[in-house]
PDB file of N, CA and C in Angstrom:
ATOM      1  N   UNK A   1      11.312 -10.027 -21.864  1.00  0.00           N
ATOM      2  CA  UNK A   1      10.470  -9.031 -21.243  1.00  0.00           C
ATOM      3  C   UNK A   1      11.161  -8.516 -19.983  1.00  0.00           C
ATOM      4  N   UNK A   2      11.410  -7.216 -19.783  1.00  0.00           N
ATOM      5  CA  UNK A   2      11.907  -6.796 -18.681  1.00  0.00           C
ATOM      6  C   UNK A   2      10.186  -6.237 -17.616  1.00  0.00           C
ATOM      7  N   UNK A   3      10.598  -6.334 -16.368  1.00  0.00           N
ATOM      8  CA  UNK A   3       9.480  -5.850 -15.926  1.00  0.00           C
ATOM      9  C   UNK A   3      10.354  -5.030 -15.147  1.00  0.00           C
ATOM     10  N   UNK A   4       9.366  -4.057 -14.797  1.00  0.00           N
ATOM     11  CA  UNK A   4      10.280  -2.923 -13.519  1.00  0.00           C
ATOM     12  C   UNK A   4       9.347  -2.736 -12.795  1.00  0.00           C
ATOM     13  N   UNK A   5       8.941  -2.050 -11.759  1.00  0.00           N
ATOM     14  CA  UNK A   5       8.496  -1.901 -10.354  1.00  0.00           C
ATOM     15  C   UNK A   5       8.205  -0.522 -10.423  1.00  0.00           C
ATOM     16  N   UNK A   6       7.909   0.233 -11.647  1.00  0.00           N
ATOM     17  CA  UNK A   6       7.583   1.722 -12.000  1.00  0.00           C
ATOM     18  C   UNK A   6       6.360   2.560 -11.732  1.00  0.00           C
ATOM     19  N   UNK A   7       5.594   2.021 -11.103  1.00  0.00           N
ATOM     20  CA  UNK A   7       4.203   2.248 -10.387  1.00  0.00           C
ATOM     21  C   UNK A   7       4.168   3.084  -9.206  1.00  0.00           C
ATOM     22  N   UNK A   8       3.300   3.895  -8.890  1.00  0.00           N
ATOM     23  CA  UNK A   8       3.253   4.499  -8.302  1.00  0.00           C
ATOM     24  C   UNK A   8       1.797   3.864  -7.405  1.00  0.00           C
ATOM     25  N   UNK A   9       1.920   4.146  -5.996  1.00  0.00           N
ATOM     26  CA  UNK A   9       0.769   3.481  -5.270  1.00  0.00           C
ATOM     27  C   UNK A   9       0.414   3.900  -4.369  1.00  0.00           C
ATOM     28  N   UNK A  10      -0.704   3.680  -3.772  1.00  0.00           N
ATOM     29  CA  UNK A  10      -1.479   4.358  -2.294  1.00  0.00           C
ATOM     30  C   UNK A  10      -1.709   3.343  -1.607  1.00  0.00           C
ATOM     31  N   UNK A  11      -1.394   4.133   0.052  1.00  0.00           N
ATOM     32  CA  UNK A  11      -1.763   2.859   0.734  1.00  0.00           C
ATOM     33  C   UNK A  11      -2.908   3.687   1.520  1.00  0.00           C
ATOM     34  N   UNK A  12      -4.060   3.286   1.752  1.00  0.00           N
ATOM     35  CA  UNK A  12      -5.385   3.783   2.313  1.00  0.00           C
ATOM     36  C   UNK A  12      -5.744   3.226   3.819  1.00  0.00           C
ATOM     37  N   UNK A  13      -5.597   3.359   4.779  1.00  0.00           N
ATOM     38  CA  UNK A  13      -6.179   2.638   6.058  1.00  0.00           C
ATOM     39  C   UNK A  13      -8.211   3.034   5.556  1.00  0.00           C
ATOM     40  N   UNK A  14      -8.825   1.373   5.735  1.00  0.00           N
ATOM     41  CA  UNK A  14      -9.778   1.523   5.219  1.00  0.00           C
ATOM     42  C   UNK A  14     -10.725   0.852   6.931  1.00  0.00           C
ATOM     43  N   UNK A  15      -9.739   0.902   7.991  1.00  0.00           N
ATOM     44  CA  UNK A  15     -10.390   0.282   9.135  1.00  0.00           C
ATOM     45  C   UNK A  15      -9.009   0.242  10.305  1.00  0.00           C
ATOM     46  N   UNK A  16      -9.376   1.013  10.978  1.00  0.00           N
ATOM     47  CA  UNK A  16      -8.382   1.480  12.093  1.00  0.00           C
ATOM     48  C   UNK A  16      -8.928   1.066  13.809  1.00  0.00           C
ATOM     49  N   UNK A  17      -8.137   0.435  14.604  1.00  0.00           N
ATOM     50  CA  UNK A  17      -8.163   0.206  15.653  1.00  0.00           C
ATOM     51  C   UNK A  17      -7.167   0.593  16.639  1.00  0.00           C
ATOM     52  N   UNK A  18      -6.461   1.448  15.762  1.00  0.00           N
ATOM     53  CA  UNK A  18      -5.012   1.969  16.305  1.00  0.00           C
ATOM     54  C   UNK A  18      -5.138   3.315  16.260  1.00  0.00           C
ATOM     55  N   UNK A  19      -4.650   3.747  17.621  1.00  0.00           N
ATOM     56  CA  UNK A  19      -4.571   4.827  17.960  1.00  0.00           C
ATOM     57  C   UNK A  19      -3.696   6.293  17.510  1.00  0.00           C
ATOM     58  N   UNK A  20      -2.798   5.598  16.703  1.00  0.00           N
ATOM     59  CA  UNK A  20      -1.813   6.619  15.507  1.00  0.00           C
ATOM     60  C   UNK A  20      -2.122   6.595  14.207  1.00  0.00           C
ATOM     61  N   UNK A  21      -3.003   5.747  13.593  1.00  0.00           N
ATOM     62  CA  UNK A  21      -3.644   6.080  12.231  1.00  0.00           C
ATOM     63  C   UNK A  21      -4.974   5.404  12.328  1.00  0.00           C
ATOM     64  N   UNK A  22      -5.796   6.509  11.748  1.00  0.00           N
ATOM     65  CA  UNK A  22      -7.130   7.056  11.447  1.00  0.00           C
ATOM     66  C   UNK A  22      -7.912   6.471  10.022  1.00  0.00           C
ATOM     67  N   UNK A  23      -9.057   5.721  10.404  1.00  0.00           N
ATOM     68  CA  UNK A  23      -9.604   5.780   8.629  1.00  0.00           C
ATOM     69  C   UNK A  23      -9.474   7.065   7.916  1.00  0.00           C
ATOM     70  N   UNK A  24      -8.735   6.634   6.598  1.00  0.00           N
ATOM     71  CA  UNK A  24      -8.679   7.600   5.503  1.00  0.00           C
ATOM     72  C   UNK A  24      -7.268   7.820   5.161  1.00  0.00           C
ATOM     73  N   UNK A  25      -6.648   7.504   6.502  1.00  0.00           N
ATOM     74  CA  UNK A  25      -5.077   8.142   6.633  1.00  0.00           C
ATOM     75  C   UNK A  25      -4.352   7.331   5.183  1.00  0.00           C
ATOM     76  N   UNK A  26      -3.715   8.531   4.559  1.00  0.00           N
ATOM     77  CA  UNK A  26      -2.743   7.777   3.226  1.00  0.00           C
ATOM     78  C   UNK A  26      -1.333   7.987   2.999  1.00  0.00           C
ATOM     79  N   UNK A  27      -0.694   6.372   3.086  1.00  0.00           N
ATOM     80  CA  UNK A  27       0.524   6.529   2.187  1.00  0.00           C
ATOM     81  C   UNK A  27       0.662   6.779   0.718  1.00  0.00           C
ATOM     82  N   UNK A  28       1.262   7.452   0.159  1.00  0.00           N
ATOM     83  CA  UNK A  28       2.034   7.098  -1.493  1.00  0.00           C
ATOM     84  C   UNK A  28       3.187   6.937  -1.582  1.00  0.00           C
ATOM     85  N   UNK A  29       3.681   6.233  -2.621  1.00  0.00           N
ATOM     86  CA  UNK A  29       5.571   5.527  -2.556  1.00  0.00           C
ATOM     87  C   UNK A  29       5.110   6.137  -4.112  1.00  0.00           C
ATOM     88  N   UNK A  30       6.362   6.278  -4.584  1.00  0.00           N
ATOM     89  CA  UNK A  30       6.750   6.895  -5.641  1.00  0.00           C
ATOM     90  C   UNK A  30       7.978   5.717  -5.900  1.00  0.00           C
ATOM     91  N   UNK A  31       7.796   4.420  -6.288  1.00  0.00           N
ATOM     92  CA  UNK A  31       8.917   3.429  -6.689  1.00  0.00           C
ATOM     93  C   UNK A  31       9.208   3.208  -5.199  1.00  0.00           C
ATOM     94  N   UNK A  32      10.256   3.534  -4.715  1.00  0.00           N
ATOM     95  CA  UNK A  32      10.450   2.425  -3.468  1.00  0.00           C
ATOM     96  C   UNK A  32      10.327   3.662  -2.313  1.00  0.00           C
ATOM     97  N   UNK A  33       9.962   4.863  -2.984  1.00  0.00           N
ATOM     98  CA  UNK A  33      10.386   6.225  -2.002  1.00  0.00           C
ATOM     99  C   UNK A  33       8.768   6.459  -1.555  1.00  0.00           C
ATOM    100  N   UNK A  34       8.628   6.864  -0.257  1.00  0.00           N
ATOM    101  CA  UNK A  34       7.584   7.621   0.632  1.00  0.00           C
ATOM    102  C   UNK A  34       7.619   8.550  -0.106  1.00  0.00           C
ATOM    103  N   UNK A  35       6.635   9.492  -0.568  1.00  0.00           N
ATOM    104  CA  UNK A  35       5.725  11.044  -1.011  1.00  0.00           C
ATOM    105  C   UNK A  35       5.337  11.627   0.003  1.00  0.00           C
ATOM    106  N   UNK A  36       6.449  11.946   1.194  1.00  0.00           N
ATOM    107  CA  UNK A  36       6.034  12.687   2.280  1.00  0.00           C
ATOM    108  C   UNK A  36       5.064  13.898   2.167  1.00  0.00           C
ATOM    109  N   UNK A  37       5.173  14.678   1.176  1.00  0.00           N
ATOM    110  CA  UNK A  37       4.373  15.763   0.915  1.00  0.00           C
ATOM    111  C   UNK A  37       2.720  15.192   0.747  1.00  0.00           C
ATOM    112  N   UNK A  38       2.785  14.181   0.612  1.00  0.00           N
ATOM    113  CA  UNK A  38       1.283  14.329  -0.126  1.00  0.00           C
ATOM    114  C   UNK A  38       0.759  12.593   0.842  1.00  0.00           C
ATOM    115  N   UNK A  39       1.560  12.581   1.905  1.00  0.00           N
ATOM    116  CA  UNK A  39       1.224  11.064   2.588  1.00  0.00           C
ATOM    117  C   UNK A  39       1.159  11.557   4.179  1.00  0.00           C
ATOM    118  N   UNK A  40      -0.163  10.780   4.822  1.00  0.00           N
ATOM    119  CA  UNK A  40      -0.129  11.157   6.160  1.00  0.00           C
ATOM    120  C   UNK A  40       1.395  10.519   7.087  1.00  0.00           C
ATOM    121  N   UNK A  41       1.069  10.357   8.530  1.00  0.00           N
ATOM    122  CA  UNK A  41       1.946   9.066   9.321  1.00  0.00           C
ATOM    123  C   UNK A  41       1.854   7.824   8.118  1.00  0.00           C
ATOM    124  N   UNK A  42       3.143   7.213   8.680  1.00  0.00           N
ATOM    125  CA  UNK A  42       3.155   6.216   8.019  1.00  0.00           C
ATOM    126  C   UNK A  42       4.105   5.205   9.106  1.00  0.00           C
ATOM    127  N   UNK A  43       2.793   3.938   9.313  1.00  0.00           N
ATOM    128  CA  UNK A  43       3.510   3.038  10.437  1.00  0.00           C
ATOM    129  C   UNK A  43       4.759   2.084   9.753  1.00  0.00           C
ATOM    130  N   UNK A  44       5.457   2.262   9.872  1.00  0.00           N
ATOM    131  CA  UNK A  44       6.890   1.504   9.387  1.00  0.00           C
ATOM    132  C   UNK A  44       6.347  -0.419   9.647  1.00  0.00           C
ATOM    133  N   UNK A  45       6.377  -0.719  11.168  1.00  0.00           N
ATOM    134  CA  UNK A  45       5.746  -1.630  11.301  1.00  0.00           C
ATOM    135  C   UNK A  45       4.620  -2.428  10.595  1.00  0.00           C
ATOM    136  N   UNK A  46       3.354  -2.120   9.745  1.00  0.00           N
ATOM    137  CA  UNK A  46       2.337  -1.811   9.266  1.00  0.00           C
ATOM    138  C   UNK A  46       3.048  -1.982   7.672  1.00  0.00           C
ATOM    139  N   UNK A  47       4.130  -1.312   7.282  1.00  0.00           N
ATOM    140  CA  UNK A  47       4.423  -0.870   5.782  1.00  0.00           C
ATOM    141  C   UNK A  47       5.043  -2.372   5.729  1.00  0.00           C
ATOM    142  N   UNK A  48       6.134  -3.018   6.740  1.00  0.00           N
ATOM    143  CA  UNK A  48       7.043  -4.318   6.490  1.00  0.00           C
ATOM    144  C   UNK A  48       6.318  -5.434   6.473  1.00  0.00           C
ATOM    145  N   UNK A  49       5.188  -5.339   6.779  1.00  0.00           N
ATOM    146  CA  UNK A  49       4.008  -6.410   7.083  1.00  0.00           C
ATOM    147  C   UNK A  49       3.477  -6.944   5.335  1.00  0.00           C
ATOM    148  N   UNK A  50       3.073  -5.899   4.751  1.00  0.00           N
ATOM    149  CA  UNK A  50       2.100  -5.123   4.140  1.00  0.00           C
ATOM    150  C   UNK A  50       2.880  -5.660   2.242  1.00  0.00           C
ATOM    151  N   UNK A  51       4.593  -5.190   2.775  1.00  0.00           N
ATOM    152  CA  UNK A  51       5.464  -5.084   1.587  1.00  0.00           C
ATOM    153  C   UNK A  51       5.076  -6.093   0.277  1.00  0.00           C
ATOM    154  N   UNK A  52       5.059  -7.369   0.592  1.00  0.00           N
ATOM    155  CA  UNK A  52       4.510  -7.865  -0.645  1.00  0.00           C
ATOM    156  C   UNK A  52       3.453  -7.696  -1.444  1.00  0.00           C
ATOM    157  N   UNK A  53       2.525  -6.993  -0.686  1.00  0.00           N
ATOM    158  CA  UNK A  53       1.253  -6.608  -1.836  1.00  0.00           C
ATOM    159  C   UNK A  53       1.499  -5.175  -2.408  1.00  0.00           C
ATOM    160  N   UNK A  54       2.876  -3.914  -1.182  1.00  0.00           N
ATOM    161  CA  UNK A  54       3.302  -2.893  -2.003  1.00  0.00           C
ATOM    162  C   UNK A  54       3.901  -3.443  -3.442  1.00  0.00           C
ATOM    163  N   UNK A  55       5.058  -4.169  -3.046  1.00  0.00           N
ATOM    164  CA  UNK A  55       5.787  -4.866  -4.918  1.00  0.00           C
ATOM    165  C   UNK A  55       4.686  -5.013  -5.068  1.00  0.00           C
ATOM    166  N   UNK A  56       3.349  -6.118  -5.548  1.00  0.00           N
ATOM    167  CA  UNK A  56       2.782  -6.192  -6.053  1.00  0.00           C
ATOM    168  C   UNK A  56       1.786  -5.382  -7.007  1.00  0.00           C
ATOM    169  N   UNK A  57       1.820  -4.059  -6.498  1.00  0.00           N
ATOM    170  CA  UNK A  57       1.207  -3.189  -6.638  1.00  0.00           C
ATOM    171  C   UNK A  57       2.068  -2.160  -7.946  1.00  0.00           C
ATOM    172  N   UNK A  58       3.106  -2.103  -7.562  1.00  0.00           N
ATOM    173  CA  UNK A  58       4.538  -1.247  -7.837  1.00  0.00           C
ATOM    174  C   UNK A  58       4.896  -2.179  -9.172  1.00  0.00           C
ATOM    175  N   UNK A  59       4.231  -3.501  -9.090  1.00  0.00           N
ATOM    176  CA  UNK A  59       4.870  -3.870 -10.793  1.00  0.00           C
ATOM    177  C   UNK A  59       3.570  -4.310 -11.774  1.00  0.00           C
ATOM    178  N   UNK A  60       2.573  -3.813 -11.454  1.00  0.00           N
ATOM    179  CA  UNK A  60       1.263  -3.598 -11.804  1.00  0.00           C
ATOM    180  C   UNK A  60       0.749  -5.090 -11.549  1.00  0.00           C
ATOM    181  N   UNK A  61       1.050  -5.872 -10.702  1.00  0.00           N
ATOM    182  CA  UNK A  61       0.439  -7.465 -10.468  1.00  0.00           C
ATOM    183  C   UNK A  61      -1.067  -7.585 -10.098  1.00  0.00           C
ATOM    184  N   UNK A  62      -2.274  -7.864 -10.744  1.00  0.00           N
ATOM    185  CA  UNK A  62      -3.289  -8.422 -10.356  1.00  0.00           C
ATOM    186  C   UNK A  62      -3.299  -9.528  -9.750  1.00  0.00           C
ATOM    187  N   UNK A  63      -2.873 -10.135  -8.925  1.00  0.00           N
ATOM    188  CA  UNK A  63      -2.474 -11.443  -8.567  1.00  0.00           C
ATOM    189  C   UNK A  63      -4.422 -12.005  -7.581  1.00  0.00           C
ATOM    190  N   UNK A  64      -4.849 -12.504  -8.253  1.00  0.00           N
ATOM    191  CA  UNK A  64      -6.146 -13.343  -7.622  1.00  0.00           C
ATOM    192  C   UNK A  64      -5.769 -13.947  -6.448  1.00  0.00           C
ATOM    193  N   UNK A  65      -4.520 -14.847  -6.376  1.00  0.00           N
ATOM    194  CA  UNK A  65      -4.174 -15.995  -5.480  1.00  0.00           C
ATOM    195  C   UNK A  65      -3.315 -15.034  -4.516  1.00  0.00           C
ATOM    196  N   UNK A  66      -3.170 -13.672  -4.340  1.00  0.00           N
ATOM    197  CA  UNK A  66      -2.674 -12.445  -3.386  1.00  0.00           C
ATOM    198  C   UNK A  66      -4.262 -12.218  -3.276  1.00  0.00           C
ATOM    199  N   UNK A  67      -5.504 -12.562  -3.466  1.00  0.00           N
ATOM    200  CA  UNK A  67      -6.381 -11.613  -3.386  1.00  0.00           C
ATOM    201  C   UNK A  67      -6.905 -10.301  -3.586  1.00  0.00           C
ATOM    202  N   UNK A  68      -6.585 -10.325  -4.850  1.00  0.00           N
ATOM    203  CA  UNK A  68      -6.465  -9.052  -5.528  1.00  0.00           C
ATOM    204  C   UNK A  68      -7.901  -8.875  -6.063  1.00  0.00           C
ATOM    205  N   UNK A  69      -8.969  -7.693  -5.777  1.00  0.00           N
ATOM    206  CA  UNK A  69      -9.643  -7.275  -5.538  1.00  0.00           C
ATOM    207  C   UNK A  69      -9.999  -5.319  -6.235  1.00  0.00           C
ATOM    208  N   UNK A  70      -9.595  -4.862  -7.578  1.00  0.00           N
ATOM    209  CA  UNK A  70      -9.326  -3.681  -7.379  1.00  0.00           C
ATOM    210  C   UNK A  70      -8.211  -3.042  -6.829  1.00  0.00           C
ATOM    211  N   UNK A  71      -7.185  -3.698  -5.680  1.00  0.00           N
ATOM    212  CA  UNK A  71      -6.253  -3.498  -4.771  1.00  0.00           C
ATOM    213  C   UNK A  71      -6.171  -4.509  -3.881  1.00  0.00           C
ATOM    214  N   UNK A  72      -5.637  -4.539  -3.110  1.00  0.00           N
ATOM    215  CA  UNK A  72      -5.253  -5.809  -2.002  1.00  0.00           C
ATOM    216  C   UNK A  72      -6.178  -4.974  -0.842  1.00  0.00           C
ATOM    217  N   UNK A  73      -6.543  -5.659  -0.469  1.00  0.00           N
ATOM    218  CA  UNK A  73      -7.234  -5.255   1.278  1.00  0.00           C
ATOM    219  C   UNK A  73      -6.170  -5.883   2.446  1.00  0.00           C
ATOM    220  N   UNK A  74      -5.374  -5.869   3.110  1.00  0.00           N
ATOM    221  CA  UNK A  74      -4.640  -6.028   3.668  1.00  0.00           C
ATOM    222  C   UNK A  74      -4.323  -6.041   5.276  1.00  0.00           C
ATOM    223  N   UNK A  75      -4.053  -6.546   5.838  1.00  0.00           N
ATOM    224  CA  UNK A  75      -4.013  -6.145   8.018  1.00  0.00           C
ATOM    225  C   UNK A  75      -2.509  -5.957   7.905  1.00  0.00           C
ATOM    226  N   UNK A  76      -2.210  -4.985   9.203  1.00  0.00           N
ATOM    227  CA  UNK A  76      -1.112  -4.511   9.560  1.00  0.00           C
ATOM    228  C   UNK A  76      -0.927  -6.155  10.724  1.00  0.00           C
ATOM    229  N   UNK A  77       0.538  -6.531  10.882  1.00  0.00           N
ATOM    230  CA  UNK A  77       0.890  -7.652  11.605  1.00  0.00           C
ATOM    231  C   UNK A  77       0.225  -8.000  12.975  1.00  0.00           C
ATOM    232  N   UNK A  78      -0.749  -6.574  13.300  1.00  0.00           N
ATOM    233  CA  UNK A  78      -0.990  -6.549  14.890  1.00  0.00           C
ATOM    234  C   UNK A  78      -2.525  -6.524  14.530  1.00  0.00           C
ATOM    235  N   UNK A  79      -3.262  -6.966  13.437  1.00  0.00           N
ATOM    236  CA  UNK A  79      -4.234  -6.922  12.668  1.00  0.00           C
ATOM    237  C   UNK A  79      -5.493  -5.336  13.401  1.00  0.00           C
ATOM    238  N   UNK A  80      -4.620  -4.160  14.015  1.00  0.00           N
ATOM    239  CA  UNK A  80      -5.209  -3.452  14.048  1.00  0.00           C
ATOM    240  C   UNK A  80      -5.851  -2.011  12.870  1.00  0.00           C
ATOM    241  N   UNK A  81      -5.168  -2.474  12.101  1.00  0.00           N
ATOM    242  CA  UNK A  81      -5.240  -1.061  10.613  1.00  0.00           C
ATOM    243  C   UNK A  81      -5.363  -2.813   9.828  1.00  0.00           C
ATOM    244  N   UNK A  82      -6.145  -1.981   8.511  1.00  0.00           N
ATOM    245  CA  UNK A  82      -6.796  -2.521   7.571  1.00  0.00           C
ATOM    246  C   UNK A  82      -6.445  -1.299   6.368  1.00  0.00           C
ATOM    247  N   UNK A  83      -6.039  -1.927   5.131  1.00  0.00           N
ATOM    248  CA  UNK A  83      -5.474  -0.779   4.307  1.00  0.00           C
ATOM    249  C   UNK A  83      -5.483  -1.208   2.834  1.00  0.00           C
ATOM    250  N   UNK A  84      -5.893  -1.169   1.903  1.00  0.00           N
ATOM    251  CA  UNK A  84      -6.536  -0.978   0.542  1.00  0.00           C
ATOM    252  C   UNK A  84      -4.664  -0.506  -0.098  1.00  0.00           C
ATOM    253  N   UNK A  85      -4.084  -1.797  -0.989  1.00  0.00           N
ATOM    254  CA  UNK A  85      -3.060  -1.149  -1.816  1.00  0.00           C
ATOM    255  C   UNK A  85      -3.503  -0.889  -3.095  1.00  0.00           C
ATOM    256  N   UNK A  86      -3.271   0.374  -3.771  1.00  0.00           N
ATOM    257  CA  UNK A  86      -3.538  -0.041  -5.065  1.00  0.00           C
ATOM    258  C   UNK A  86      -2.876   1.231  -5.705  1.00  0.00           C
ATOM    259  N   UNK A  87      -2.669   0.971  -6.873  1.00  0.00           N
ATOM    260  CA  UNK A  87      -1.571   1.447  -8.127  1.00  0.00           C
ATOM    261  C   UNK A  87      -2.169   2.624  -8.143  1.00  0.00           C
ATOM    262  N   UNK A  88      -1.309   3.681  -8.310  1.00  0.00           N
ATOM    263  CA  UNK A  88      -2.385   5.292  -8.222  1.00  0.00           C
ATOM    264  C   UNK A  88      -2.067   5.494  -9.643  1.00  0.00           C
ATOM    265  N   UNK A  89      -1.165   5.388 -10.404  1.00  0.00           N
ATOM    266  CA  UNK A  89      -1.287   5.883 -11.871  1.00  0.00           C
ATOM    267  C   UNK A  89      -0.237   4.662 -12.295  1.00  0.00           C
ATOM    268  N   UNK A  90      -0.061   4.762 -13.563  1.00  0.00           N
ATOM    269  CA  UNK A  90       0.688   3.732 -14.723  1.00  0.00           C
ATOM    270  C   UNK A  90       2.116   3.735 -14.673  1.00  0.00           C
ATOM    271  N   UNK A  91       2.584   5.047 -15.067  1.00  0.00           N
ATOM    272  CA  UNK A  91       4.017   4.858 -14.813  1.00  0.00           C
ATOM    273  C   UNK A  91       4.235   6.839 -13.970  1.00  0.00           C
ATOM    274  N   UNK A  92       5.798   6.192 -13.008  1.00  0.00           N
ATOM    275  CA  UNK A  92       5.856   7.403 -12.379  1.00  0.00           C
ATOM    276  C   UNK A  92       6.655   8.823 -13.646  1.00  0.00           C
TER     277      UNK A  92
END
């Protein structure tokens, strides 16, 4: 079985305490690439924190024992943003 990382995903701030991103504010990665066109700010800091539930997301993983929920609910390292990962379509 080969698996690949072909998913496409959103990252949602679903609870903001930070002053540069806003509830609602959204990333999308297109495989390992930012969708600048169609994605607000995106905290770099926040994204490196975050990265294992992006793969997770990116190789379609339901993982329970990640707390997988519909998507991961997730805190940025400075636990001020709160952000919902989840798979936006099947394959890119």
């Amino acid at each position: 079985m080969k698996l690949e990382p072909d998913r496409s995903i959103k990252m949602i701030v679903t609870h903001s305490k930070c002053p540069l991103l806003k509830k609602g504010d959204t990333t999308r990665m297109n495989g390992p690439m930012i969708d600048y066109e169609h994605s607000t700010a995106t905290c770099v800091t926040a994204l490196l924190g975050i990265y294992p539930w992006v793969m997770a997301s990116r190789f379609g993983i339901e993982s329970k024992s990640m707390e997988w929920d519909h998507g991961y609910d997730v805190w940025c390292p400075e636990k001020l943003v709160k952000f919902k990962v989840v798979t936006e379509n099947k394959k890119r």
